[in-house]
Each structure stands twice: as structure tokens, then as C-alpha cells.
PDB file of N, CA and C in Angstrom:
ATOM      1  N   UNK A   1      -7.644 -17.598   5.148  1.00  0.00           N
ATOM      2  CA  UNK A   1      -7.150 -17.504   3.784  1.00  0.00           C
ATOM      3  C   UNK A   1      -6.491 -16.130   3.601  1.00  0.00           C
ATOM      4  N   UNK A   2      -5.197 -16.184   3.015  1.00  0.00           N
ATOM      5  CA  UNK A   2      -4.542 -14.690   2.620  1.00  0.00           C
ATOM      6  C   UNK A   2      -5.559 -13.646   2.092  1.00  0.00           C
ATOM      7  N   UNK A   3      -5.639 -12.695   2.084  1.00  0.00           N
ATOM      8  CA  UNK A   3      -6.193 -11.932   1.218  1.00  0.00           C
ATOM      9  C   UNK A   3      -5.760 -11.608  -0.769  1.00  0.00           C
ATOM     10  N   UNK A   4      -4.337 -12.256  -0.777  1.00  0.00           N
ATOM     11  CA  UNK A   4      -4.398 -11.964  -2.043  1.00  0.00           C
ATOM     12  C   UNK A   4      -4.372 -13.029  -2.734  1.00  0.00           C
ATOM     13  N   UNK A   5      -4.839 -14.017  -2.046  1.00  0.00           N
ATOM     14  CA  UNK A   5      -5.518 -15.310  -2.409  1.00  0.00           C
ATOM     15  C   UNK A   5      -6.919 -15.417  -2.838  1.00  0.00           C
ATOM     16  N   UNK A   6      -7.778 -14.843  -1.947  1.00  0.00           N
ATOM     17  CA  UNK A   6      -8.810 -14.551  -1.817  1.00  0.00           C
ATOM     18  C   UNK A   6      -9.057 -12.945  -3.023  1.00  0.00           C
ATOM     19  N   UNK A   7      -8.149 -12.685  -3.375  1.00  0.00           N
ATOM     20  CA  UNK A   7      -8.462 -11.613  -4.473  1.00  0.00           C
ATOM     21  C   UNK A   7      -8.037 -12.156  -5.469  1.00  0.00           C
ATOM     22  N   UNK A   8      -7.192 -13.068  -5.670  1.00  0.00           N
ATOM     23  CA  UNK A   8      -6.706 -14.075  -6.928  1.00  0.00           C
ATOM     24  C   UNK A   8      -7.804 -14.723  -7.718  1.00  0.00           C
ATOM     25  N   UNK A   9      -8.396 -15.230  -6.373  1.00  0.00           N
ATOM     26  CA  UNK A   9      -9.780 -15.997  -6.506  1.00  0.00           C
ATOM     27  C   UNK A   9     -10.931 -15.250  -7.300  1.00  0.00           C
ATOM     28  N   UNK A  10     -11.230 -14.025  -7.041  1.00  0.00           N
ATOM     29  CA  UNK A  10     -12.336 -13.648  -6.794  1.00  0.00           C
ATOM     30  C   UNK A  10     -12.280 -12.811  -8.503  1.00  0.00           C
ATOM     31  N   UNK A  11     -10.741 -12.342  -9.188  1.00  0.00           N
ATOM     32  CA  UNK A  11     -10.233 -12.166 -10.128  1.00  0.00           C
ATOM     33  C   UNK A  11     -10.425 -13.068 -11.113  1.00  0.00           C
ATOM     34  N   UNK A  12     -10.024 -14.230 -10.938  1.00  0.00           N
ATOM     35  CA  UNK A  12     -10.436 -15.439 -11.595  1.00  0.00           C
ATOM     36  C   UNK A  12     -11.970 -15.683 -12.056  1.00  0.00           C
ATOM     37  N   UNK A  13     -12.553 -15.585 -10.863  1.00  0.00           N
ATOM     38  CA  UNK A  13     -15.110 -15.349 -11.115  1.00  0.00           C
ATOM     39  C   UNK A  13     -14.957 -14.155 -12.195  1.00  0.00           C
ATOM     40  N   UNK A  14     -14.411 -12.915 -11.792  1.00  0.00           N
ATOM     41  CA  UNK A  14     -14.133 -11.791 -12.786  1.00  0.00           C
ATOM     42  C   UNK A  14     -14.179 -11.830 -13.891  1.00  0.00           C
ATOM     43  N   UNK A  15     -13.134 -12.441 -14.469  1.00  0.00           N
ATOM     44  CA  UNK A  15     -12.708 -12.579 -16.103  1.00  0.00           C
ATOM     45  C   UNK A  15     -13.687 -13.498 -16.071  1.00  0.00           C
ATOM     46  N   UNK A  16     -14.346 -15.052 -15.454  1.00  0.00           N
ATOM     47  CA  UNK A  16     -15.727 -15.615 -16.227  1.00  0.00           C
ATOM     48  C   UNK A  16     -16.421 -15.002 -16.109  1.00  0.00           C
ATOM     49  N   UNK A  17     -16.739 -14.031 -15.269  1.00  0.00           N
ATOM     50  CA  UNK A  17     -18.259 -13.610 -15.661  1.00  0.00           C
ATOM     51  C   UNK A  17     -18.088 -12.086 -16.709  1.00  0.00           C
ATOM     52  N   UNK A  18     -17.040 -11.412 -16.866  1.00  0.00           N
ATOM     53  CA  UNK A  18     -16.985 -10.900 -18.057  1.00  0.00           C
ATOM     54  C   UNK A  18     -16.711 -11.735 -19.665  1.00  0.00           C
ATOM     55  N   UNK A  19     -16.601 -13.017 -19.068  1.00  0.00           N
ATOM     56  CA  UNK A  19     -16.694 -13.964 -20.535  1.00  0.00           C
ATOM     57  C   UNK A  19     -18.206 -13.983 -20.768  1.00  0.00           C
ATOM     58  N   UNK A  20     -18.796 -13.932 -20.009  1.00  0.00           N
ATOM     59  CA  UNK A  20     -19.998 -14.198 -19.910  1.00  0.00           C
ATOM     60  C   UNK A  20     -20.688 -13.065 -20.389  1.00  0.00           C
ATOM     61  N   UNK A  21     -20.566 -11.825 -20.057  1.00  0.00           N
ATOM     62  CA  UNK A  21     -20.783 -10.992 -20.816  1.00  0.00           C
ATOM     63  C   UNK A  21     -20.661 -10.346 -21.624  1.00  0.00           C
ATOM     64  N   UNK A  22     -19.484 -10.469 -22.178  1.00  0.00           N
ATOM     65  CA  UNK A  22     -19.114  -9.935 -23.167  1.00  0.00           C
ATOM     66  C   UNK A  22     -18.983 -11.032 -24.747  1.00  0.00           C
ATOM     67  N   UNK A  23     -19.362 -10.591 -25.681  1.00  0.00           N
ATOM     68  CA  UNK A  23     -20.025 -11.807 -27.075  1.00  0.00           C
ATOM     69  C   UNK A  23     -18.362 -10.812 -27.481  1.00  0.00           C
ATOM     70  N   UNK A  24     -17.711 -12.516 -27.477  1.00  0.00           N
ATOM     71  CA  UNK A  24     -16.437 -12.344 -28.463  1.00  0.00           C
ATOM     72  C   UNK A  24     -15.095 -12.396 -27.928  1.00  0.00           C
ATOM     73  N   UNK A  25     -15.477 -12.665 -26.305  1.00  0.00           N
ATOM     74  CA  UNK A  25     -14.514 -13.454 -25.175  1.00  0.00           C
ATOM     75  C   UNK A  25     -14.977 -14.670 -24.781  1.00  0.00           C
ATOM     76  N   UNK A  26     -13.753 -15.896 -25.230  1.00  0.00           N
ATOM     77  CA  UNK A  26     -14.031 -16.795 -24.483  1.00  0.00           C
ATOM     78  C   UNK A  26     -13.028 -16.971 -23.971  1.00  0.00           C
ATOM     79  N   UNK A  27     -13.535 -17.492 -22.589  1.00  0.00           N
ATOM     80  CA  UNK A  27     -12.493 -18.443 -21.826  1.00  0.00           C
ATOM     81  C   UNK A  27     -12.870 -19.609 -21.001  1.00  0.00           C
ATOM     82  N   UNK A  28     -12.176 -20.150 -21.580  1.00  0.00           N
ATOM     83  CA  UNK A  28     -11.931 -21.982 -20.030  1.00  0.00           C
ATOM     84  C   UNK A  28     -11.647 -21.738 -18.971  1.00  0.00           C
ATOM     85  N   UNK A  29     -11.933 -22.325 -17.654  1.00  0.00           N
ATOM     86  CA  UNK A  29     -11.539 -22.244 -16.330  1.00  0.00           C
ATOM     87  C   UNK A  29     -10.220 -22.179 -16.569  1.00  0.00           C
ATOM     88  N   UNK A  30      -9.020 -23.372 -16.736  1.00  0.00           N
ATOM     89  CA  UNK A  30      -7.777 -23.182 -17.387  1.00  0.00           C
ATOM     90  C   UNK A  30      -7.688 -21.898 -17.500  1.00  0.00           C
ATOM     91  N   UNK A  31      -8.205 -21.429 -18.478  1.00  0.00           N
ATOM     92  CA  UNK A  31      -7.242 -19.887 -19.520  1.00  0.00           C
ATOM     93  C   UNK A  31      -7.863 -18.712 -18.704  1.00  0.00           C
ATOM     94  N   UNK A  32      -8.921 -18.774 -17.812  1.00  0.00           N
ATOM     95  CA  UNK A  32      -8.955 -17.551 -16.738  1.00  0.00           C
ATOM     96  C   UNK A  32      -8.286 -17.607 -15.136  1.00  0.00           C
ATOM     97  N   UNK A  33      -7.479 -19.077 -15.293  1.00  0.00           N
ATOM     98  CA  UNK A  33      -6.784 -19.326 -14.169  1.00  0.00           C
ATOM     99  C   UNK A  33      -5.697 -18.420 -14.149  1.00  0.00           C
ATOM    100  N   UNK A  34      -4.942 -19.081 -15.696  1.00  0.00           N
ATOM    101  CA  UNK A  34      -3.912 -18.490 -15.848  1.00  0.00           C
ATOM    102  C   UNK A  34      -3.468 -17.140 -16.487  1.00  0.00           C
ATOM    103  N   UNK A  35      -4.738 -16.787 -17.014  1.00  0.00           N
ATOM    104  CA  UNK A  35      -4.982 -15.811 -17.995  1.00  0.00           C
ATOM    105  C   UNK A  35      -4.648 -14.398 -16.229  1.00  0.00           C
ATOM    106  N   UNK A  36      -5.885 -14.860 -15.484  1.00  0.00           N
ATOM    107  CA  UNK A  36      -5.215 -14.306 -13.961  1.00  0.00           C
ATOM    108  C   UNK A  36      -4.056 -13.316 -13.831  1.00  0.00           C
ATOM    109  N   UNK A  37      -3.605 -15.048 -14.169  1.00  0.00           N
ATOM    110  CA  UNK A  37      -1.749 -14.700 -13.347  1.00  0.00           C
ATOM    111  C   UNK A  37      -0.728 -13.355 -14.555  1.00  0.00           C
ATOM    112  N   UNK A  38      -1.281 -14.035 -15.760  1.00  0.00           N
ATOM    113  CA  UNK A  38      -0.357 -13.490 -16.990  1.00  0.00           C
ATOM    114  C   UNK A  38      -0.931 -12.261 -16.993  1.00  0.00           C
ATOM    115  N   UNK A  39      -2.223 -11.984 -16.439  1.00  0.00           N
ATOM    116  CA  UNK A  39      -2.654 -10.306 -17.057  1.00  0.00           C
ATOM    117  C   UNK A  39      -1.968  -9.733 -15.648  1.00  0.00           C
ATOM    118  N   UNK A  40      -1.818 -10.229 -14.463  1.00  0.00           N
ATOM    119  CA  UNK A  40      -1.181  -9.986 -13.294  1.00  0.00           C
ATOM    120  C   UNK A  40      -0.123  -9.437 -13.644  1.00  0.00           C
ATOM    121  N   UNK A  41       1.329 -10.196 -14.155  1.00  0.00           N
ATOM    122  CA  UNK A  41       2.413  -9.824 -14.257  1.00  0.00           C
ATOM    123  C   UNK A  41       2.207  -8.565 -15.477  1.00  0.00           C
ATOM    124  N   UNK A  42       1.644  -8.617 -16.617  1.00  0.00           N
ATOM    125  CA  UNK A  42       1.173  -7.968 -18.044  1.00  0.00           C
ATOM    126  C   UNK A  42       1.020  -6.602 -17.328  1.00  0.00           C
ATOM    127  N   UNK A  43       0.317  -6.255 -16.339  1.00  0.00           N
ATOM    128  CA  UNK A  43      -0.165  -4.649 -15.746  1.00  0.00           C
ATOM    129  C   UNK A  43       0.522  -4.462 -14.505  1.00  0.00           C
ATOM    130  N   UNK A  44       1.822  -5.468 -14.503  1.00  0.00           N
ATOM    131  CA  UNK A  44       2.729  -5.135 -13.306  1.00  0.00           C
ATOM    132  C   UNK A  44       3.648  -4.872 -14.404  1.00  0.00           C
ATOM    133  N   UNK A  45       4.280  -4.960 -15.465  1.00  0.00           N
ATOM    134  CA  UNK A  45       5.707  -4.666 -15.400  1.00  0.00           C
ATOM    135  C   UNK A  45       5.492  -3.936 -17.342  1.00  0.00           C
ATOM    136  N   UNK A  46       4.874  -4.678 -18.132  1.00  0.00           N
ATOM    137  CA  UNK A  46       4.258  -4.122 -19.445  1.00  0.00           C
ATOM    138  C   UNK A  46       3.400  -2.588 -19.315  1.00  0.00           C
ATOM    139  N   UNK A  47       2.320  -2.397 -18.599  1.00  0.00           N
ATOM    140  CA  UNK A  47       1.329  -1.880 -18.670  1.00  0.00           C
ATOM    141  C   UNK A  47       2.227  -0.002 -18.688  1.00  0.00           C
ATOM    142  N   UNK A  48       3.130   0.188 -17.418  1.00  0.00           N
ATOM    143  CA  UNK A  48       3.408   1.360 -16.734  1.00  0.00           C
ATOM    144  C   UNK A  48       4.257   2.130 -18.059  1.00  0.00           C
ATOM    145  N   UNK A  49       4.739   0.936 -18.322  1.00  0.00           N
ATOM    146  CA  UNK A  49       5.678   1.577 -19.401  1.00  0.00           C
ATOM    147  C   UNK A  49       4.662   2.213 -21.061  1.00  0.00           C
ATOM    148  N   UNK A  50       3.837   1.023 -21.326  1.00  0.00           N
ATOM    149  CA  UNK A  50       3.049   1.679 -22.125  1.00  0.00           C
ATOM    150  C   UNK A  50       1.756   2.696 -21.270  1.00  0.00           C
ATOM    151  N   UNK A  51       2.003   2.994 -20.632  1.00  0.00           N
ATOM    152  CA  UNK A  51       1.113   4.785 -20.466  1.00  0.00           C
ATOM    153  C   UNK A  51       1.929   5.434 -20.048  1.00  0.00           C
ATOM    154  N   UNK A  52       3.780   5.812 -19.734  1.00  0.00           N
ATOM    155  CA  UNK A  52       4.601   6.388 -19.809  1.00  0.00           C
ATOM    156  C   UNK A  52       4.249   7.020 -21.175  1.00  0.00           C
ATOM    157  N   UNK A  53       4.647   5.938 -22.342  1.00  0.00           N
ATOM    158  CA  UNK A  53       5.103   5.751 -23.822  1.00  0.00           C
ATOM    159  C   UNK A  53       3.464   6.602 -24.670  1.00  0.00           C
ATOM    160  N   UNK A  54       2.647   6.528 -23.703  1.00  0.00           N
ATOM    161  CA  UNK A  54       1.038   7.115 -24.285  1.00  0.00           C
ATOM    162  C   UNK A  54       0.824   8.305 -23.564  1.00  0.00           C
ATOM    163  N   UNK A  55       0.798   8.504 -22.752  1.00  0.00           N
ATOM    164  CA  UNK A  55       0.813   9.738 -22.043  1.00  0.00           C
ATOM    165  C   UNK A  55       0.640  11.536 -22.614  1.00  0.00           C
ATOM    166  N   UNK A  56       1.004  11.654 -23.611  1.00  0.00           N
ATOM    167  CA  UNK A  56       0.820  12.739 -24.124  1.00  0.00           C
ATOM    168  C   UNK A  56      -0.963  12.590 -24.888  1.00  0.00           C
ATOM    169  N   UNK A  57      -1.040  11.230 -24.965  1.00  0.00           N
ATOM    170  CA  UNK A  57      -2.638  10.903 -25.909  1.00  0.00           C
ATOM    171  C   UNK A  57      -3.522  10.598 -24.710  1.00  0.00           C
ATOM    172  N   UNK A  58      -2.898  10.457 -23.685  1.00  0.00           N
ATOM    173  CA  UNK A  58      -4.007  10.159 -22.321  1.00  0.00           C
ATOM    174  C   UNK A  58      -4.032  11.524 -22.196  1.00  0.00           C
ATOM    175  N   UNK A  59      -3.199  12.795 -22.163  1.00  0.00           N
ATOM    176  CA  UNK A  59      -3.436  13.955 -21.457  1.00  0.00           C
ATOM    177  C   UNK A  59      -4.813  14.579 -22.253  1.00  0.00           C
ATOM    178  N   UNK A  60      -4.246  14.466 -23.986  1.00  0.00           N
ATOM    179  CA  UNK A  60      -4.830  14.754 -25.033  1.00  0.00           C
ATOM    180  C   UNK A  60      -6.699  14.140 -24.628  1.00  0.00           C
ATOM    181  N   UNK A  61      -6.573  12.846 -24.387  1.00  0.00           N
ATOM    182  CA  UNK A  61      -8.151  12.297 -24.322  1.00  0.00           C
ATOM    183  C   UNK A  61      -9.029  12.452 -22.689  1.00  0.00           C
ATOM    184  N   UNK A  62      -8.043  13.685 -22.043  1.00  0.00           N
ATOM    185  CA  UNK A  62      -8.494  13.312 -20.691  1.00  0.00           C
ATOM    186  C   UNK A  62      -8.576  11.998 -19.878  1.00  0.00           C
ATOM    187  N   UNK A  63      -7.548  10.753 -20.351  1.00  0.00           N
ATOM    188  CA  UNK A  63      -7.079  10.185 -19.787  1.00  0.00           C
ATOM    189  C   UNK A  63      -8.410   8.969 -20.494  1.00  0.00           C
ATOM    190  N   UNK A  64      -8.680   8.908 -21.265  1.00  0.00           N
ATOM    191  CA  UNK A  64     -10.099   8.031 -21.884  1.00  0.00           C
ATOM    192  C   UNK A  64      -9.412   6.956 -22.442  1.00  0.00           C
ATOM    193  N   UNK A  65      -7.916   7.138 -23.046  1.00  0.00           N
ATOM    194  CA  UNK A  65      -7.102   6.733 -23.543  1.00  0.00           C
ATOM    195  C   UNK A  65      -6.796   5.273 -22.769  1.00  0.00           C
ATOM    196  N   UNK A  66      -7.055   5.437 -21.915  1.00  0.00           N
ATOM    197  CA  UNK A  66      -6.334   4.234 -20.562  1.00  0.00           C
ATOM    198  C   UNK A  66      -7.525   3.571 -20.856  1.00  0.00           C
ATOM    199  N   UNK A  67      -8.338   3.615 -21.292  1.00  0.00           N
ATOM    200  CA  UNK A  67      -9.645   1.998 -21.305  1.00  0.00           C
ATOM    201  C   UNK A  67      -8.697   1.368 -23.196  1.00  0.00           C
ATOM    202  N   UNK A  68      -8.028   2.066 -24.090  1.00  0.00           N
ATOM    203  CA  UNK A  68      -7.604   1.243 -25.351  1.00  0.00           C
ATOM    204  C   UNK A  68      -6.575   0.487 -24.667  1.00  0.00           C
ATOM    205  N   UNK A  69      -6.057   1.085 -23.485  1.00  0.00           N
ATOM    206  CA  UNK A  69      -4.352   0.708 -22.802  1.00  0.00           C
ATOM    207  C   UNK A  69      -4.449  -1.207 -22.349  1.00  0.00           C
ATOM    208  N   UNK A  70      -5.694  -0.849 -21.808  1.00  0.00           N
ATOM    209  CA  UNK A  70      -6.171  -1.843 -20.829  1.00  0.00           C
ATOM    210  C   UNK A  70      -6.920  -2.920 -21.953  1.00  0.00           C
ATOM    211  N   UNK A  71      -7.640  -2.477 -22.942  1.00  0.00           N
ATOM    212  CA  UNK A  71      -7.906  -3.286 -24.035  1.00  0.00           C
ATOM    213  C   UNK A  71      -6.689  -4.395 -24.522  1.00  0.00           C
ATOM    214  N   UNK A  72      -5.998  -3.521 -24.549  1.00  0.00           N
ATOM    215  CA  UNK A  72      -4.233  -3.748 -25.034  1.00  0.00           C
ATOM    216  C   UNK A  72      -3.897  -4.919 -24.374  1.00  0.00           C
ATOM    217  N   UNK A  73      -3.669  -4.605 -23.012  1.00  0.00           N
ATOM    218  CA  UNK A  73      -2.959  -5.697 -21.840  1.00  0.00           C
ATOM    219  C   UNK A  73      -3.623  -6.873 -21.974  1.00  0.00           C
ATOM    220  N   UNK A  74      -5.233  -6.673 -22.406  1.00  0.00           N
ATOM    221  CA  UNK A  74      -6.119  -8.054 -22.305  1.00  0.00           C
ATOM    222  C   UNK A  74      -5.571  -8.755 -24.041  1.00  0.00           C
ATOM    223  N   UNK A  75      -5.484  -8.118 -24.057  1.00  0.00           N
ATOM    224  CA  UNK A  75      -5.046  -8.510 -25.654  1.00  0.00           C
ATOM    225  C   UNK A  75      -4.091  -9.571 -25.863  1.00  0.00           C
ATOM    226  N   UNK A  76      -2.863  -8.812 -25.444  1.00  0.00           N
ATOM    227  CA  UNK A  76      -1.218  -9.194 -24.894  1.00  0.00           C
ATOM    228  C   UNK A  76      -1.720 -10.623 -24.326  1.00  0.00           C
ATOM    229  N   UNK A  77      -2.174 -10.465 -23.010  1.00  0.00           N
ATOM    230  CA  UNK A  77      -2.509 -11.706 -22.251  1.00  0.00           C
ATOM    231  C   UNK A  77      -3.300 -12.633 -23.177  1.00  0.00           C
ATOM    232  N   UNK A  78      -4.069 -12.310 -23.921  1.00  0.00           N
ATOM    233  CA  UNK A  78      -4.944 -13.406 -25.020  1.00  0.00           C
ATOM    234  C   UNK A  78      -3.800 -14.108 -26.080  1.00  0.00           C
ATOM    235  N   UNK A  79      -2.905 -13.039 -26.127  1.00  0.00           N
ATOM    236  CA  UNK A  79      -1.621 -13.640 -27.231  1.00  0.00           C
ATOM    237  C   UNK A  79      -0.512 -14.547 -26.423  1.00  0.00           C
ATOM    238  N   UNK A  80      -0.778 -14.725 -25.214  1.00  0.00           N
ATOM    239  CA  UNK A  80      -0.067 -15.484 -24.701  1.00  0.00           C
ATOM    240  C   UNK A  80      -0.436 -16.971 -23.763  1.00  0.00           C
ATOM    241  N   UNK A  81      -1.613 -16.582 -23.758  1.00  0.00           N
ATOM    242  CA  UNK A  81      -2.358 -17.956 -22.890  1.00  0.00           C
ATOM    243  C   UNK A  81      -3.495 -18.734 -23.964  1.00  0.00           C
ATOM    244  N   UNK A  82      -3.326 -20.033 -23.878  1.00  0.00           N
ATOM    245  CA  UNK A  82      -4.748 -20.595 -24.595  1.00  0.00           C
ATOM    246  C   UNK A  82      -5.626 -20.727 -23.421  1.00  0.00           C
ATOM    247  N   UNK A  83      -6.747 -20.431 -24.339  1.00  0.00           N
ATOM    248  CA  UNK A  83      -8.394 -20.759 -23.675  1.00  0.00           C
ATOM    249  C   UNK A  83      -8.786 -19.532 -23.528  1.00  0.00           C
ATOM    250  N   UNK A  84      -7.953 -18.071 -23.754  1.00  0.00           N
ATOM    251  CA  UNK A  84      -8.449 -17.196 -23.001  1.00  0.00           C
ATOM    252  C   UNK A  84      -8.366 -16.168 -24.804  1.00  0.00           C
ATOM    253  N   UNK A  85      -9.443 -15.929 -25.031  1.00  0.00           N
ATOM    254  CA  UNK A  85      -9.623 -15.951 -27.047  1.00  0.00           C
ATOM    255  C   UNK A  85     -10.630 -14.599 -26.541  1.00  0.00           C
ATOM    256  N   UNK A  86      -9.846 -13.379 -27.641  1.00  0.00           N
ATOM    257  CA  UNK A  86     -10.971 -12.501 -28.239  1.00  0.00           C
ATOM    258  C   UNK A  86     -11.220 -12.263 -29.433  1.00  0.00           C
ATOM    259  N   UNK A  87     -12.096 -12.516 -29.879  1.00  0.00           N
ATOM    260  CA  UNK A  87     -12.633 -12.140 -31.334  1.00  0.00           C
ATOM    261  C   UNK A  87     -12.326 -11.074 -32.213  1.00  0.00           C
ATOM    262  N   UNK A  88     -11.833 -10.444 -31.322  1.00  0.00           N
ATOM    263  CA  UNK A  88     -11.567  -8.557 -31.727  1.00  0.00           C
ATOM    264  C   UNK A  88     -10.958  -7.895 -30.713  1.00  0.00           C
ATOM    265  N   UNK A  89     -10.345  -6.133 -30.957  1.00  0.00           N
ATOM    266  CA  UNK A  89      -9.904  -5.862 -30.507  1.00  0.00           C
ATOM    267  C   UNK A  89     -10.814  -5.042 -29.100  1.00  0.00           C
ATOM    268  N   UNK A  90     -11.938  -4.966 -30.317  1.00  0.00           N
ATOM    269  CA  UNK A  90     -13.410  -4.067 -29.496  1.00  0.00           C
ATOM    270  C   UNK A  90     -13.593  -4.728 -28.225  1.00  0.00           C
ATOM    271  N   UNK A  91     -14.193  -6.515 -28.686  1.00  0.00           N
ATOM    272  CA  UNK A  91     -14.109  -7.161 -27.553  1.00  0.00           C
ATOM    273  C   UNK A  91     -13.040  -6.819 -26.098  1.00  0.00           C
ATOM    274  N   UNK A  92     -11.992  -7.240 -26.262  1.00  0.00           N
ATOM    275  CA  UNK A  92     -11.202  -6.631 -25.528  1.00  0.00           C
ATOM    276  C   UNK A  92     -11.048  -5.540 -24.398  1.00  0.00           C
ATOM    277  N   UNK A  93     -11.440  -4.199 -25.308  1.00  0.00           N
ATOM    278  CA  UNK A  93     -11.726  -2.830 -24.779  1.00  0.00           C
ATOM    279  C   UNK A  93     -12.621  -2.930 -24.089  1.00  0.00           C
ATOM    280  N   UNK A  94     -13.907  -3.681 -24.404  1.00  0.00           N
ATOM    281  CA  UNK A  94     -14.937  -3.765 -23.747  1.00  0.00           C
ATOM    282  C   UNK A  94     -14.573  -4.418 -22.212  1.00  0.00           C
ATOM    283  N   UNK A  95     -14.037  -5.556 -23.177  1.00  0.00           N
ATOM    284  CA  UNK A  95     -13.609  -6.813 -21.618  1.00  0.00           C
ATOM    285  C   UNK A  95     -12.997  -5.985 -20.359  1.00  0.00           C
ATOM    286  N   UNK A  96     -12.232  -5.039 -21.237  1.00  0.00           N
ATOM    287  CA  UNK A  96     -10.986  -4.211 -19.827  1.00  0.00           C
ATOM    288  C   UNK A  96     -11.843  -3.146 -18.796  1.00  0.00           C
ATOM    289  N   UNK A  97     -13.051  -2.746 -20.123  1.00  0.00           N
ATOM    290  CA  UNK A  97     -14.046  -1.808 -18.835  1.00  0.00           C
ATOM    291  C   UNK A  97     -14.603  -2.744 -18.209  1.00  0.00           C
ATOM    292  N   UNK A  98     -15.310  -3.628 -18.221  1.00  0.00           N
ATOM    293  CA  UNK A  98     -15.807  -4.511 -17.446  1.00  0.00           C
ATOM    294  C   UNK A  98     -14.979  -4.809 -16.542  1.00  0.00           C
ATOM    295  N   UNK A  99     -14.117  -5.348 -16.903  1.00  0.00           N
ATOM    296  CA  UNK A  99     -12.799  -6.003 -15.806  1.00  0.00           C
ATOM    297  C   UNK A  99     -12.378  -4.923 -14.706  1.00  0.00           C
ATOM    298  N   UNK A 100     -12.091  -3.605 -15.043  1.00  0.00           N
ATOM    299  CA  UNK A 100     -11.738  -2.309 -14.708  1.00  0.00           C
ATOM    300  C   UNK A 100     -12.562  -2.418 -13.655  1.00  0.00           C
ATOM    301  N   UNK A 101     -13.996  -1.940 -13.988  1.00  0.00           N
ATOM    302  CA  UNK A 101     -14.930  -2.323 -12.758  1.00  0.00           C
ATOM    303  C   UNK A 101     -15.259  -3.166 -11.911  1.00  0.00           C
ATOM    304  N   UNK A 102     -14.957  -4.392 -11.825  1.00  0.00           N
ATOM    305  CA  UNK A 102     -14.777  -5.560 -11.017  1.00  0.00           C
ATOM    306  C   UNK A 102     -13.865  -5.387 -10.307  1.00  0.00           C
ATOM    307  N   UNK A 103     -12.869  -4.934 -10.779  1.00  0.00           N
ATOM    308  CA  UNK A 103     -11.628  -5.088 -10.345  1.00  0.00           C
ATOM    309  C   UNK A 103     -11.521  -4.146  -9.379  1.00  0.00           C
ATOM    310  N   UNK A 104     -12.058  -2.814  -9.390  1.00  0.00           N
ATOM    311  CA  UNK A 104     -12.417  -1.754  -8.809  1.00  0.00           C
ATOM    312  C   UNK A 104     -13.363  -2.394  -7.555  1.00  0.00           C
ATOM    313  N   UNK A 105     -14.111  -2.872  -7.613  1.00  0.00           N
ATOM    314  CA  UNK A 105     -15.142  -3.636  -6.338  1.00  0.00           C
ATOM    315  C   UNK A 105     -14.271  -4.963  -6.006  1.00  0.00           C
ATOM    316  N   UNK A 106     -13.593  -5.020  -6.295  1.00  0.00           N
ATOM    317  CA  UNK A 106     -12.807  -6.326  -5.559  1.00  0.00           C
ATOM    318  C   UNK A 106     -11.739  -5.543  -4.338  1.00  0.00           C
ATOM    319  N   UNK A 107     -11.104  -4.239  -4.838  1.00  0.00           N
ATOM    320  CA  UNK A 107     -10.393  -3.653  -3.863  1.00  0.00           C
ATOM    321  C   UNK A 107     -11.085  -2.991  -2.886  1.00  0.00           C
ATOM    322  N   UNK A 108     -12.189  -2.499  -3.498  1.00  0.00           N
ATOM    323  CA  UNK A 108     -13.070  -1.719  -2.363  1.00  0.00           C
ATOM    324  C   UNK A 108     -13.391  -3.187  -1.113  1.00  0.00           C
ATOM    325  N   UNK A 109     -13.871  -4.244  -1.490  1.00  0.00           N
ATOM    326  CA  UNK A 109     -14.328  -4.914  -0.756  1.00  0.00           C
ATOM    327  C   UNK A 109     -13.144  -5.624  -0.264  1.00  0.00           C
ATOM    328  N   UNK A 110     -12.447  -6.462  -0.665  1.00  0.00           N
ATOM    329  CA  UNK A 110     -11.209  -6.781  -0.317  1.00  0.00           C
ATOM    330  C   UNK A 110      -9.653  -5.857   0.169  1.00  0.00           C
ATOM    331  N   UNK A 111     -10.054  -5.255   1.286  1.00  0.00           N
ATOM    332  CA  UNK A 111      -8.892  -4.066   1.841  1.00  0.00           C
ATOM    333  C   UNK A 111      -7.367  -4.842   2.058  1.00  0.00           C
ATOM    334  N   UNK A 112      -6.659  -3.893   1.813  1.00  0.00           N
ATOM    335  CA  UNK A 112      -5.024  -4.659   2.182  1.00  0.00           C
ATOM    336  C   UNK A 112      -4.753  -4.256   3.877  1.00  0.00           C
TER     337      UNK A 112
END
């Protein structure tokens, strides 16, 4: 199996089991399939430009700023996929540290 198949995958368990933890994210298999793909492209081509555009408030927060950024992107992606619903914006922020960290042990364990 590719490896960024196998990290697609493993991205996908990710966002459910931060549905799972987090009260005020839901998502369907569906909307964390695709939710996946859309937060994929969302922090490939959206994301760089908004912490260009923030950057003086990341320097300002010691860079603390980048967990609202990432709140943001999950956000974006919730405004664009069904099944994949946050209650709030908090939710969100929360969802992106969680995610942040998964996501962080998915590269450590999964090498390119």
C-alpha cells in the first residue's frame, strides 16, 4: 500500500476519533472521508496564505496564534462538506489541537 494512502487512511480514524472526543464535532464516515480530502487541499493552498496575512499576531502570540489558524481551516472545511458539523468555533480550535497532534504522530510514524 502507498504510504500516502496509508496516511489518508489513518487521517480519516483521526478526525473520528477526535469526533469522538471532542462534544460539539460531529462527523459521518462520509463527511470524515471527505472532510479528509477538503481539509487536505484547505491547508495546502488556503492555510499559507492566511498565516502570511496573520503573521505579525503569530509573532505577537509567540506563534499560539496558529492553533485559532487551524481552528479556522477546520471551520472552512465544516462550511464546505456535509456530515462534518461544529457546534462552535471553540469546538473547532479544540478539534485542530487534537488533530494537530495526531497528525503530528501520523508523520512521526508514517516516514516519507
Amino acid at each position: 500500500m502507498p504510504r500516502w494512502v496509508l496516511r489518508w487512511l489513518l487521517n480519516v480514524a483521526g478526525i473520528i476519533l477526535t469526533a469522538y472526543l471532542v462534544k460539539g464535532f460531529n462527523v459521518t464516515f462520509l463527511g470524515a472521508v471527505f472532510g479528509s480530502l477538503v481539509l487536505g487541499a484547505v491547508n495546502a493552498l488556503i492555510r499559507p496564505v492566511v498565516i502570511a496575512l496573520t503573521l505579525p499576531l503569530n509573532i505577537l502570540t509567540l506563534g499560539l496564534f496558529t492553533v485559532v489558524v487551524n481552528g479556522f481551516m477546520l471551520w472552512l472545511t465544516s462550511a464546505v462538506v456535509k456530515g462534518f458539523d461544529f457546534a462552535g468555533f471553540g469546538a473547532a480550535v479544540l478539534a485542530g489541537i487534537i488533530l494537530s497532534a495526531i497528525s503530528f504522530g501520523i508523520s512521526w510514524v508514517v516516514r516519507d
